[in-house]
N, C-alpha and C. Protein backbone atom coordinates (compact mmCIF):
# COMPACT_ATOMS: atom_id res chain seq x y z
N UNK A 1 185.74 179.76 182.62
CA UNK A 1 186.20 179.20 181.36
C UNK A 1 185.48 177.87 181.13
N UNK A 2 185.27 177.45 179.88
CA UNK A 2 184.56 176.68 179.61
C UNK A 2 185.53 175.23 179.55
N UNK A 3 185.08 174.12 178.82
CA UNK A 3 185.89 172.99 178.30
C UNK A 3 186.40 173.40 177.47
N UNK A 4 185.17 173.85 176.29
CA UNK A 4 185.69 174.31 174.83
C UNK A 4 186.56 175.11 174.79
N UNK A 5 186.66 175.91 175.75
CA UNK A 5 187.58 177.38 175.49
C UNK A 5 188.51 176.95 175.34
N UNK A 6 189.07 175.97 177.11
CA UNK A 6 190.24 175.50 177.18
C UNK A 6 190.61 174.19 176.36
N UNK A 7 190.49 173.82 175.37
CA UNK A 7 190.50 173.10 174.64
C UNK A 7 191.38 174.08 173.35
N UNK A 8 190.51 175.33 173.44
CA UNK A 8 191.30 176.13 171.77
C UNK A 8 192.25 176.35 172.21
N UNK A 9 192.50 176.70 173.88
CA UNK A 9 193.86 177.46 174.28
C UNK A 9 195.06 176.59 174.78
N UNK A 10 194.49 175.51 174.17
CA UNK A 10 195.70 174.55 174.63
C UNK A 10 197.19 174.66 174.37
N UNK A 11 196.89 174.72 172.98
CA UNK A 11 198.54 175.04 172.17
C UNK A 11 199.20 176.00 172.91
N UNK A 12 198.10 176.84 173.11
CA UNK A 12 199.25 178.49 173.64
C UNK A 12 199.39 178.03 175.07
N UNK A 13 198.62 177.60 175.81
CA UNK A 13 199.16 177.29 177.09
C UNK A 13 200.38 176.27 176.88
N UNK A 14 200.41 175.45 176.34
CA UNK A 14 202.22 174.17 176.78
C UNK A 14 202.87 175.40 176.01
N UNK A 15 202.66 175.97 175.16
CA UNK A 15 203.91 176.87 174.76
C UNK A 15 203.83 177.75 175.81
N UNK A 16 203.41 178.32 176.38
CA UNK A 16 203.46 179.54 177.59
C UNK A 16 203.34 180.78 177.23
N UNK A 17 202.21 180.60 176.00
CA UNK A 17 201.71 182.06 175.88
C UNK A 17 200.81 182.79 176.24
N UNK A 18 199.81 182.14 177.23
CA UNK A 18 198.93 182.76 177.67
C UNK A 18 199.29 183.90 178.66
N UNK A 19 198.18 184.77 178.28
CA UNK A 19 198.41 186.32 178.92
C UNK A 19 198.14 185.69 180.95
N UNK A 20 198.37 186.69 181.54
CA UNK A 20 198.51 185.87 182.63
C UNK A 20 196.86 186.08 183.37
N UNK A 21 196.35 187.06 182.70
CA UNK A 21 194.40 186.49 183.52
C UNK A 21 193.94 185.51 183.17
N UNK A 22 194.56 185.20 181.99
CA UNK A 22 193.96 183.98 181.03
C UNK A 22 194.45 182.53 181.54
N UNK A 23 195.68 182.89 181.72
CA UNK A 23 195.98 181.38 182.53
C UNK A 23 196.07 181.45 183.89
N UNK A 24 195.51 182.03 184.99
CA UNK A 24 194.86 181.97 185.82
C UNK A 24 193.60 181.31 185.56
N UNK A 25 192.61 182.06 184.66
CA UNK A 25 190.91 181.53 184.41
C UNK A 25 191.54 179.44 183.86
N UNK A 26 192.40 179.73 183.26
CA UNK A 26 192.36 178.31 182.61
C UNK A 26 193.16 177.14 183.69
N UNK A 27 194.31 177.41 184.22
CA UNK A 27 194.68 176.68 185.75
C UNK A 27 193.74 176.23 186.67
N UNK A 28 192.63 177.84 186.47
CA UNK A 28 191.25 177.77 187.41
C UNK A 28 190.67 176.25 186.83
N UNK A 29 190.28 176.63 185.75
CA UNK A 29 189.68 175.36 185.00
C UNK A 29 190.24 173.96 185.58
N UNK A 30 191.21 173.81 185.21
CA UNK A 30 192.20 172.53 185.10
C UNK A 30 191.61 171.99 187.18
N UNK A 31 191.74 173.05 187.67
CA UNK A 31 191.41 172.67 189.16
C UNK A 31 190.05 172.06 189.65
N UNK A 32 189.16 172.30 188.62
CA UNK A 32 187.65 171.95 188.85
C UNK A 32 187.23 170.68 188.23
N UNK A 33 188.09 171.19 186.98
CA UNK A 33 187.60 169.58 186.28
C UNK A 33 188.31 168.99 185.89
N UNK A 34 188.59 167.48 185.91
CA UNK A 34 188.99 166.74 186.11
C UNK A 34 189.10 165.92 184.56
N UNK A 35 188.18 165.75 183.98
CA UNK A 35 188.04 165.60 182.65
C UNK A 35 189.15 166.33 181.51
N UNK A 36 189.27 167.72 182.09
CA UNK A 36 189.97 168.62 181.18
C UNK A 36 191.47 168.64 181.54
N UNK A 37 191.69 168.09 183.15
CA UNK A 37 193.16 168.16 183.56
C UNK A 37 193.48 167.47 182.92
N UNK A 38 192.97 165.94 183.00
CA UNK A 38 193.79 164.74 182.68
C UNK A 38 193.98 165.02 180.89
N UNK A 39 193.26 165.41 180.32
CA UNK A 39 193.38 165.81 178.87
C UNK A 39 194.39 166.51 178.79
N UNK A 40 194.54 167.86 179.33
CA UNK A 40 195.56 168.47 179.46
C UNK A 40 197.24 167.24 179.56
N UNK A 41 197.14 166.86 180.46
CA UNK A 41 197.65 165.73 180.94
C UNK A 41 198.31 164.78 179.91
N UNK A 42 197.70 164.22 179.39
CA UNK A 42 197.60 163.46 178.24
C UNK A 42 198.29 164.17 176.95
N UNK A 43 197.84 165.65 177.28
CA UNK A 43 198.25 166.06 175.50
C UNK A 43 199.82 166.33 175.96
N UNK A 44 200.34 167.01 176.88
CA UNK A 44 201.42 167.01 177.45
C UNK A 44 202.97 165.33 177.33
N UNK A 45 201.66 164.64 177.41
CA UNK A 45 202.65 163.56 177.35
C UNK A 45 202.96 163.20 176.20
N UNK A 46 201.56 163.28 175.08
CA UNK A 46 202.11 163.41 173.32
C UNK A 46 203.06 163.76 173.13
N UNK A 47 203.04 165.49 173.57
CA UNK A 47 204.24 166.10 172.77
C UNK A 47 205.46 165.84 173.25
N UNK A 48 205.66 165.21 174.97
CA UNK A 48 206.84 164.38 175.30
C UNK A 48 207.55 163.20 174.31
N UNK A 49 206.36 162.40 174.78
CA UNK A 49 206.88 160.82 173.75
C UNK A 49 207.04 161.80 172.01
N UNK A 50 206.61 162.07 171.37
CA UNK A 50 206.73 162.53 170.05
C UNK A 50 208.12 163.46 170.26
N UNK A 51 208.54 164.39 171.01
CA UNK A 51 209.98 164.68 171.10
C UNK A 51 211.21 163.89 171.25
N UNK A 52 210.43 162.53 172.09
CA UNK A 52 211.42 161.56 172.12
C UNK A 52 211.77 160.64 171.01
N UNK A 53 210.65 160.69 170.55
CA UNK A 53 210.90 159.31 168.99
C UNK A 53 211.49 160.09 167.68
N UNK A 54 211.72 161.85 168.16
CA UNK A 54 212.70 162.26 166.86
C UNK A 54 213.50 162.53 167.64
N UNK A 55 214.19 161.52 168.43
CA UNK A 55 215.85 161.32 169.15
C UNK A 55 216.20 160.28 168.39
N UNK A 56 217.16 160.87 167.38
CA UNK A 56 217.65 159.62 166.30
C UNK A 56 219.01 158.93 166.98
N UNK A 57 219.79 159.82 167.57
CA UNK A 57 221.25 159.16 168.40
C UNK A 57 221.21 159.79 169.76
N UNK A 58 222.23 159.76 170.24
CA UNK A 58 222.72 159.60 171.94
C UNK A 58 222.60 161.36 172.07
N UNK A 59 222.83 161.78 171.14
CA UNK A 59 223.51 163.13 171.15
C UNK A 59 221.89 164.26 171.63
N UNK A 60 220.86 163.60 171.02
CA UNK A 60 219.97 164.57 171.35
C UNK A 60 218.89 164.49 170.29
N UNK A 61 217.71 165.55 169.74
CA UNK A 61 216.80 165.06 168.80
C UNK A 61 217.30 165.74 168.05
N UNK A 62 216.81 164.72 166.32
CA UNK A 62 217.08 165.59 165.68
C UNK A 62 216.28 166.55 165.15
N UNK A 63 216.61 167.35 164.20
CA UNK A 63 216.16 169.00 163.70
C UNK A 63 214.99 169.15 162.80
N UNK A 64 214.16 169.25 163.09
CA UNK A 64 213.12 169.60 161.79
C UNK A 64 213.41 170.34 161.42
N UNK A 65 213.26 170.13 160.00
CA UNK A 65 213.44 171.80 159.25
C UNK A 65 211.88 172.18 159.28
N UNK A 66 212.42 173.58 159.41
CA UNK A 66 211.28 174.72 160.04
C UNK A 66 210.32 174.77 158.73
N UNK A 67 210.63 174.67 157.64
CA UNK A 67 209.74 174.28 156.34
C UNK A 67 208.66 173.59 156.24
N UNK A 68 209.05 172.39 157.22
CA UNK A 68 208.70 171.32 157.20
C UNK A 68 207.53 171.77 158.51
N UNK A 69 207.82 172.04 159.39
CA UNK A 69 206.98 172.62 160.46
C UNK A 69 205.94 173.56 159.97
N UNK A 70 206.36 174.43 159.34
CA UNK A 70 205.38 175.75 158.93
C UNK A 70 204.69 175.30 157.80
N UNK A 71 204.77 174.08 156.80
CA UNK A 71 203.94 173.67 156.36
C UNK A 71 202.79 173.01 156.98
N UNK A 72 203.52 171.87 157.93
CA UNK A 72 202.13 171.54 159.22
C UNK A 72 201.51 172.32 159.18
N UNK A 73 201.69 172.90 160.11
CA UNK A 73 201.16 174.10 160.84
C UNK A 73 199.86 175.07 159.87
N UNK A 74 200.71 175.00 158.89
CA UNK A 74 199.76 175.73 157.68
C UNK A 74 198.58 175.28 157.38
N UNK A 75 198.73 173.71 156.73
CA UNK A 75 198.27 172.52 156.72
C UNK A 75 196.67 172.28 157.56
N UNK A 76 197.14 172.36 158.35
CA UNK A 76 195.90 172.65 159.98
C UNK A 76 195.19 173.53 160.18
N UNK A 77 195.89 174.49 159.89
CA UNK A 77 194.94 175.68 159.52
C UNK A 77 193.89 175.94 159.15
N UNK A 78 194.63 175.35 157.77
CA UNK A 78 193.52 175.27 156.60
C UNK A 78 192.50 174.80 156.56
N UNK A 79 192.80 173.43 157.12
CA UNK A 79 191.14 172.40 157.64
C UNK A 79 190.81 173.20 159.01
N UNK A 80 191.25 174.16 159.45
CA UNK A 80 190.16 174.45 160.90
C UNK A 80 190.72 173.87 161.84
N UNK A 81 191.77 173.09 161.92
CA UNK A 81 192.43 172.34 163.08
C UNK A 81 193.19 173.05 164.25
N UNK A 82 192.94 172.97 165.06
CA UNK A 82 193.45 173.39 166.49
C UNK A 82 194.87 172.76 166.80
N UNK A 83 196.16 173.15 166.81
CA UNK A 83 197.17 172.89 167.55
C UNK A 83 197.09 171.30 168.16
């Protein structure tokens, strides 16, 4: 697996969709290079801190509406943007 590859398959890997040869080849990756772990690494901690700063009270985060998500999402698309 390349950088680039593992770079497109990022999204689906923190969600845990990769098929399981695939995230073998890409774990493989993450073990060799070092450049791509810590990235990995890094993007992991985004989506931490960013789960934490929509914790509005004690109780937990609050809710995006899914509207609001699937427009993102759409959004990104559109320009070619990767997850």
């Amino acid at each position: 697996m390349t950088c680039q590859e593992l770079q497109e398959l990022l999204c689906d890997y923190c969600d845990g969709r990769l098929e399981e040869a695939i995230l073998i080849a890409f774990e493989g990756h993450l073990q060799v290079c070092r450049p791509c772990e810590q990235y990995v690494r890094q993007y992991q901690l985004v989506i931490q801190l960013g789960r934490h700063a929509c914790c509005c009270d004690e109780q937990g985060a609050a809710e995006v509406p899914e509207p609001l998500v699937q427009s993102i999402l759409n959004a990104r698309r559109d320009r070619g943007t990767q997850c």
